[in-house]
C-alpha atoms as a PDB file:
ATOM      1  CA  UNK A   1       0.000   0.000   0.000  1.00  0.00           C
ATOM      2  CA  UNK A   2       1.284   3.722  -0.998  1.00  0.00           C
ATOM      3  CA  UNK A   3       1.332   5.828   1.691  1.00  0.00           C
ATOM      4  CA  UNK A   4      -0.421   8.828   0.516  1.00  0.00           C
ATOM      5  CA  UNK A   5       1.675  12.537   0.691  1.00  0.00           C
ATOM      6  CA  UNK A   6      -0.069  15.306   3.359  1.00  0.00           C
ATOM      7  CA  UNK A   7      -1.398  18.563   1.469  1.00  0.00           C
ATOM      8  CA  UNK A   8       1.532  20.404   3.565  1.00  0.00           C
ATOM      9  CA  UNK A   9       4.005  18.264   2.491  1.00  0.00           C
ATOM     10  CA  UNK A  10       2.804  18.789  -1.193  1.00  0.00           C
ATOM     11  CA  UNK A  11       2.831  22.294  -0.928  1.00  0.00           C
ATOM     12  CA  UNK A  12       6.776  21.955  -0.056  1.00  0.00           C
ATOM     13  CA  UNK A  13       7.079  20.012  -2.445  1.00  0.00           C
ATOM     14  CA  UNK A  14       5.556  21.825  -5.168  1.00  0.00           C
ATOM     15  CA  UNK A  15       7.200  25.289  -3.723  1.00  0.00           C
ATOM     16  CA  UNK A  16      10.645  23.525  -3.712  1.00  0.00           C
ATOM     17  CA  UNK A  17       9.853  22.050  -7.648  1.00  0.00           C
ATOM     18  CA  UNK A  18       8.325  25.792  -8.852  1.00  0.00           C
ATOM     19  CA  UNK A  19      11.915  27.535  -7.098  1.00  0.00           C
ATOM     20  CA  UNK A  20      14.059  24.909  -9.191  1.00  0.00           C
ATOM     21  CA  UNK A  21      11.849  25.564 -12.672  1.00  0.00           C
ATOM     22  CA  UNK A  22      12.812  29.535 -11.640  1.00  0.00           C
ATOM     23  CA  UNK A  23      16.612  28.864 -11.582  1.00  0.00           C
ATOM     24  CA  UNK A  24      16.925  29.471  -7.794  1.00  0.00           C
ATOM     25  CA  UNK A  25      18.491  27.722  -4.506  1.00  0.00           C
ATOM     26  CA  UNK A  26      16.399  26.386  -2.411  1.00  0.00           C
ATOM     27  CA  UNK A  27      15.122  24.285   0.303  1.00  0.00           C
ATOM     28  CA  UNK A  28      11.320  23.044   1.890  1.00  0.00           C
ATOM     29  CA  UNK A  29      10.150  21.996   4.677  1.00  0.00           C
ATOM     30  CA  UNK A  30       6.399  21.640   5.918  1.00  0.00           C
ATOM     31  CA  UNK A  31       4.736  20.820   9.185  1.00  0.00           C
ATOM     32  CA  UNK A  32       1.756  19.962  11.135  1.00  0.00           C
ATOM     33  CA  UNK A  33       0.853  21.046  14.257  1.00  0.00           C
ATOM     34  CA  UNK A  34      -2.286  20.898  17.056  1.00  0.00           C
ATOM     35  CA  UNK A  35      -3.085  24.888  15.662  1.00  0.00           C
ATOM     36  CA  UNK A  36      -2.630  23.721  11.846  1.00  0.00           C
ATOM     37  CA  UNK A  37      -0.130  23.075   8.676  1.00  0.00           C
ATOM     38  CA  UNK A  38       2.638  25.064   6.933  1.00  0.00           C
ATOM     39  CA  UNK A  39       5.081  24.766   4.947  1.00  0.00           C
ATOM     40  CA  UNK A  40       8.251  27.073   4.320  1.00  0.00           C
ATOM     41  CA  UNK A  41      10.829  27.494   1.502  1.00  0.00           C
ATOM     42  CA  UNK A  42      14.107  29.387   1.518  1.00  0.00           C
ATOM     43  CA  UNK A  43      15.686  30.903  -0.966  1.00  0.00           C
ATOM     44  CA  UNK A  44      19.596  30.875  -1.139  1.00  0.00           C
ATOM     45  CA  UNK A  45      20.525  32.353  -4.618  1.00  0.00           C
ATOM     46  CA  UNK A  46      18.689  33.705  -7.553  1.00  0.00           C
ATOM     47  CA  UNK A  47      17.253  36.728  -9.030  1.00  0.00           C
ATOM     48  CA  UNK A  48      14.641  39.257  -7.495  1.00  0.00           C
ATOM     49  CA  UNK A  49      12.391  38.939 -10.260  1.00  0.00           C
ATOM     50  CA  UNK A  50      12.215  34.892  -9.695  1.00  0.00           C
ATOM     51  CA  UNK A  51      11.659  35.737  -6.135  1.00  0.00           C
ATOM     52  CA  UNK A  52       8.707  37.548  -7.072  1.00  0.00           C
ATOM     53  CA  UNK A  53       7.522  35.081  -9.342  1.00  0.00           C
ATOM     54  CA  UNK A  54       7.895  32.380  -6.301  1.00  0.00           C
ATOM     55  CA  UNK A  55       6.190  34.596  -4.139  1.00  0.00           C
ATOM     56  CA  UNK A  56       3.430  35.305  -6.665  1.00  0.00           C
ATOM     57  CA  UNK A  57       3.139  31.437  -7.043  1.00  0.00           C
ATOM     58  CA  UNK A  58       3.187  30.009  -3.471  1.00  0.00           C
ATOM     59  CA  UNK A  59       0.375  32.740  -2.499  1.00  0.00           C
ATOM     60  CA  UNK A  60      -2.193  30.485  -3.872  1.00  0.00           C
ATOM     61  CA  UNK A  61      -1.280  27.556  -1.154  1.00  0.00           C
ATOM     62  CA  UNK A  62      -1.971  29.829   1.525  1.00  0.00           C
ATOM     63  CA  UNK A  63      -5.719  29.454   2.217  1.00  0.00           C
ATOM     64  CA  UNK A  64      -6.419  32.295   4.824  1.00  0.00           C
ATOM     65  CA  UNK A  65      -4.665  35.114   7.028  1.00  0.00           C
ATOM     66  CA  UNK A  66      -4.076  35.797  10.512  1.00  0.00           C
ATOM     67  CA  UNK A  67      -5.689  39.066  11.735  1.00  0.00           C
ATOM     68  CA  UNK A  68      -3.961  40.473  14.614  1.00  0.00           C
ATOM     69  CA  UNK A  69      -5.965  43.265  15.224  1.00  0.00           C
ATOM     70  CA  UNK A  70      -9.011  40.161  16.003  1.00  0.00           C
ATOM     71  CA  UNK A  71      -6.583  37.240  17.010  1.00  0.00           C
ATOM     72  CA  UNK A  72      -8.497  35.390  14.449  1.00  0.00           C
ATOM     73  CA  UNK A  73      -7.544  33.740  11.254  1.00  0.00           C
ATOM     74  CA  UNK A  74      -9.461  34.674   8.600  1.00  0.00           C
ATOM     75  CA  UNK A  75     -10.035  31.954   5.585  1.00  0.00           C
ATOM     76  CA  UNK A  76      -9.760  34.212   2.309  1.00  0.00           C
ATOM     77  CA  UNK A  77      -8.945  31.524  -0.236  1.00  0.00           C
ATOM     78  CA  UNK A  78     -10.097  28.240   0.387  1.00  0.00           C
ATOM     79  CA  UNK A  79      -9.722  26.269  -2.677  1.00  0.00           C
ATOM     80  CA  UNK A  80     -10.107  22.390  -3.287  1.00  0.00           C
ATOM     81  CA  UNK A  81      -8.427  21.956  -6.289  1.00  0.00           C
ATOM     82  CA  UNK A  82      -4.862  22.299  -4.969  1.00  0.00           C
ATOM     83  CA  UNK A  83      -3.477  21.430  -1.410  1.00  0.00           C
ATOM     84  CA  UNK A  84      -3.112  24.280   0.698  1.00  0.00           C
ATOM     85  CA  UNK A  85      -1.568  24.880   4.129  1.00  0.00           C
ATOM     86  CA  UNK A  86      -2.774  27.286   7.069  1.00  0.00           C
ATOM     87  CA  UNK A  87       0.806  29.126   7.308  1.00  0.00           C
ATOM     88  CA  UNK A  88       3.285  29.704   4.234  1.00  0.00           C
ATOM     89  CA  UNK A  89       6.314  31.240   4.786  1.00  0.00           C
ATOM     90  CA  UNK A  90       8.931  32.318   1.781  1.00  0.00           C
ATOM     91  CA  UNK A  91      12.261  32.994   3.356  1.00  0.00           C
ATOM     92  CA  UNK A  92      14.336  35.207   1.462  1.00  0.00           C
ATOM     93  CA  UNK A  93      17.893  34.001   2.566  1.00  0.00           C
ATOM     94  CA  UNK A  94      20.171  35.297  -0.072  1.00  0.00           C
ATOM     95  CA  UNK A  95      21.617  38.408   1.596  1.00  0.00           C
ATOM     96  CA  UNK A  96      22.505  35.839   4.085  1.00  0.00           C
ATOM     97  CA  UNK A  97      23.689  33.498   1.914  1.00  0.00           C
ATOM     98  CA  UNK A  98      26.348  36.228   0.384  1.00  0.00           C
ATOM     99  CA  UNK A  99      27.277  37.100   3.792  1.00  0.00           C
ATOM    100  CA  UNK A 100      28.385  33.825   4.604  1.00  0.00           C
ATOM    101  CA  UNK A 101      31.118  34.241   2.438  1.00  0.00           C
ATOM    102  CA  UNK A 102      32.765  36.889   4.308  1.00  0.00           C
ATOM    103  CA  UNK A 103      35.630  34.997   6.995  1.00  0.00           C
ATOM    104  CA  UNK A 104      34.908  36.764   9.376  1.00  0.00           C
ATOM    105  CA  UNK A 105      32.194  37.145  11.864  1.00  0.00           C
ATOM    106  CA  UNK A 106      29.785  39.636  10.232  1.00  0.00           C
ATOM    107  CA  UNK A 107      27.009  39.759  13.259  1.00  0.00           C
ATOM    108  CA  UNK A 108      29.751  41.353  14.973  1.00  0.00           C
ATOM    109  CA  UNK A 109      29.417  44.474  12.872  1.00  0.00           C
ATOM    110  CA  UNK A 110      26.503  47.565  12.510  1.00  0.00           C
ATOM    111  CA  UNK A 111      25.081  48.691  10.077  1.00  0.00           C
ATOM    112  CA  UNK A 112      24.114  52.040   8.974  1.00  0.00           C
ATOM    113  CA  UNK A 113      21.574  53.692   6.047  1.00  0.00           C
ATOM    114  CA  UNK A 114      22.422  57.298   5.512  1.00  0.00           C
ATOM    115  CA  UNK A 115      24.186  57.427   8.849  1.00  0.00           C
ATOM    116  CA  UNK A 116      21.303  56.220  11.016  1.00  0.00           C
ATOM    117  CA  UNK A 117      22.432  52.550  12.722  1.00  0.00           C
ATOM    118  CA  UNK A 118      19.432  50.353  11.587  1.00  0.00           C
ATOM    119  CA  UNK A 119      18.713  45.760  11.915  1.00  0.00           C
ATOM    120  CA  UNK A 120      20.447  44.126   9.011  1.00  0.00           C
ATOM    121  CA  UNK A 121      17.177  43.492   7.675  1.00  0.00           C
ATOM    122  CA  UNK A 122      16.547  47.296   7.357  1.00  0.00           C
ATOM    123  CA  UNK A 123      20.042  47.439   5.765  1.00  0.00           C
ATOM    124  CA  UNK A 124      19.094  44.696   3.321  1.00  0.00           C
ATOM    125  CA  UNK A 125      15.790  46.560   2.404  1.00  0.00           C
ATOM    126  CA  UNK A 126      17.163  49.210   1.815  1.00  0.00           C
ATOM    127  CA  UNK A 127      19.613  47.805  -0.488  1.00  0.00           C
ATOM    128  CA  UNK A 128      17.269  46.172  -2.452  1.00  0.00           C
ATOM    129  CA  UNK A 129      14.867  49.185  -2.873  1.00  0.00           C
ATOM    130  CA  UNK A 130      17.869  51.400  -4.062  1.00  0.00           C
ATOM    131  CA  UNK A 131      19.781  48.710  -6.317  1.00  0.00           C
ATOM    132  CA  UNK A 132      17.270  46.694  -7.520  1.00  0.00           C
ATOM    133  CA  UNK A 133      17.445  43.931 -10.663  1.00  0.00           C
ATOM    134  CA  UNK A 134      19.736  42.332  -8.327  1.00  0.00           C
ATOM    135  CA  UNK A 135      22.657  44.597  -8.189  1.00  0.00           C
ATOM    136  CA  UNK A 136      22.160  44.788  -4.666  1.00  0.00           C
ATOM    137  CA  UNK A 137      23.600  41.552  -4.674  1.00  0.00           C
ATOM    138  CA  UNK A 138      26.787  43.250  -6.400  1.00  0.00           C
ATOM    139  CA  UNK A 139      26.727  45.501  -3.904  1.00  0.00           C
ATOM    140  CA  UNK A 140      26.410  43.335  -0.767  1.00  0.00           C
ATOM    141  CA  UNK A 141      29.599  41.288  -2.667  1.00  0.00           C
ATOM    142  CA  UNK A 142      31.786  44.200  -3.099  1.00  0.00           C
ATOM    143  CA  UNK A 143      31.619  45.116   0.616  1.00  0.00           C
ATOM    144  CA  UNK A 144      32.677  41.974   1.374  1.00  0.00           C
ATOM    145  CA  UNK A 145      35.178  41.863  -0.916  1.00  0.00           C
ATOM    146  CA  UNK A 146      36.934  45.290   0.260  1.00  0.00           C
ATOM    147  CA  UNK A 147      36.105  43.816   4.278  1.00  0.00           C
ATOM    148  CA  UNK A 148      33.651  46.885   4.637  1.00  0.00           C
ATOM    149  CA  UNK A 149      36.736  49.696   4.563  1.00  0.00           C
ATOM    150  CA  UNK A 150      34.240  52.015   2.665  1.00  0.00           C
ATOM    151  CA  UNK A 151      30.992  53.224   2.539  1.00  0.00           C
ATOM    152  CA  UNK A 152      28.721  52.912  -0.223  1.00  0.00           C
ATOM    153  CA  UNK A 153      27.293  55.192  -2.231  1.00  0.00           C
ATOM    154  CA  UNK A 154      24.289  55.437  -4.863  1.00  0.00           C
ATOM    155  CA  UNK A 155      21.230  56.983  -5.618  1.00  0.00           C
ATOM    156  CA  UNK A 156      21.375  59.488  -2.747  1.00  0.00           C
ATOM    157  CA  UNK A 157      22.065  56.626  -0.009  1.00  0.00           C
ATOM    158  CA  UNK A 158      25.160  55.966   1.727  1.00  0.00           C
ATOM    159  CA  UNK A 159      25.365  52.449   3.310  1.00  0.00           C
ATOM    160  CA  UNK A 160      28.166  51.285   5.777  1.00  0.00           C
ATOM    161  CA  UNK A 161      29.076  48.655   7.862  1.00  0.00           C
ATOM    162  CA  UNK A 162      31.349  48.870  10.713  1.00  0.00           C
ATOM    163  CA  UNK A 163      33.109  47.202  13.482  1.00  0.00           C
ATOM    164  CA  UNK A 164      31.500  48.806  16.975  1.00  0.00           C
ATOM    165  CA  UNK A 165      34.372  50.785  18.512  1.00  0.00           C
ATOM    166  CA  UNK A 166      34.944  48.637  22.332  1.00  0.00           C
ATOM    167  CA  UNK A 167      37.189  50.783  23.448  1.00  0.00           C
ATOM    168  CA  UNK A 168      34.915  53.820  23.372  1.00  0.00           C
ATOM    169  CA  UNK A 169      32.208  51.866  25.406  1.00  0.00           C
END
């Protein structure tokens, strides 16, 4: 007897097969749990607009919302023609990904938007919103590859990471 696949493991299944039809890294996972399902993909390497297009895709598998406002989820898009899940997560990893490659311990630094110290994430947004079409990515590299010495600068942003000064603490 075959052992029939759950809907959440389908949906991480078919999110992991639509990422590798895009040209991008990835990995799935899924899970079940007393509240519900979900499933979760990240993304390693690849280009914004196939993010997108993942994105796009996967938000059919989804079949409702949380409302925090209510602490209630909310079932938008129930659909029986394709397995869905109760939670989908897309995990955008590939800032990450390129930091990795740095030999160092990069957590250990700060990082700053026009000046203003900001969460890595905000750095990372803002380097996608003012390089986008993936030279962000360039970006991101050539830090890296000149160990953060000098800021950045382009399209009226300046973008630095540094080493916290211990000594001045």
């Amino acid at each position: 007897m075959k052992k029939q696949m759950s809907e959440h493991a389908q949906v991480a299944k078919l999110l992991k097969q639509k990422a590798k039809q895009l040209g991008l890294e990835a990995k799935s996972s899924s899970q079940t749990y007393s509240g519900g399902t979900n499933a979760k993909i990240w993304i390693y390497s690849g280009g914004d607009q196939e993010v997108q297009e993942l994105k796009d895709y996967a938000n059919q598998f989804e079949y409702g919302e949380f409302d925090g406002m209510t602490d209630c989820y909310n079932v938008t898009n129930s659909r029986d023609d394709i397995p869905q899940v109760k939670y989908l997560f897309v995990n955008d990893e590939r800032a990450s990904q390129i930091m990795k490659s740095y030999p160092g311990n990069f957590w250990e630094y700060e990082f700053f938007v026009n000046g203003g110290e900001g969460s890595w994430s905000h750095f990372v947004y803002y380097l996608k919103k003012v390089f986008p079409d993936n030279k962000w990515q360039e970006v991101l590299k050539g830090y890296i590859n000149e160990q953060f010495k000098f800021p950045y600068k382009g399209n009226g942003y300046v973008f630095e990471i540094k080493k916290p000064n211990k000594e001045a603490a």
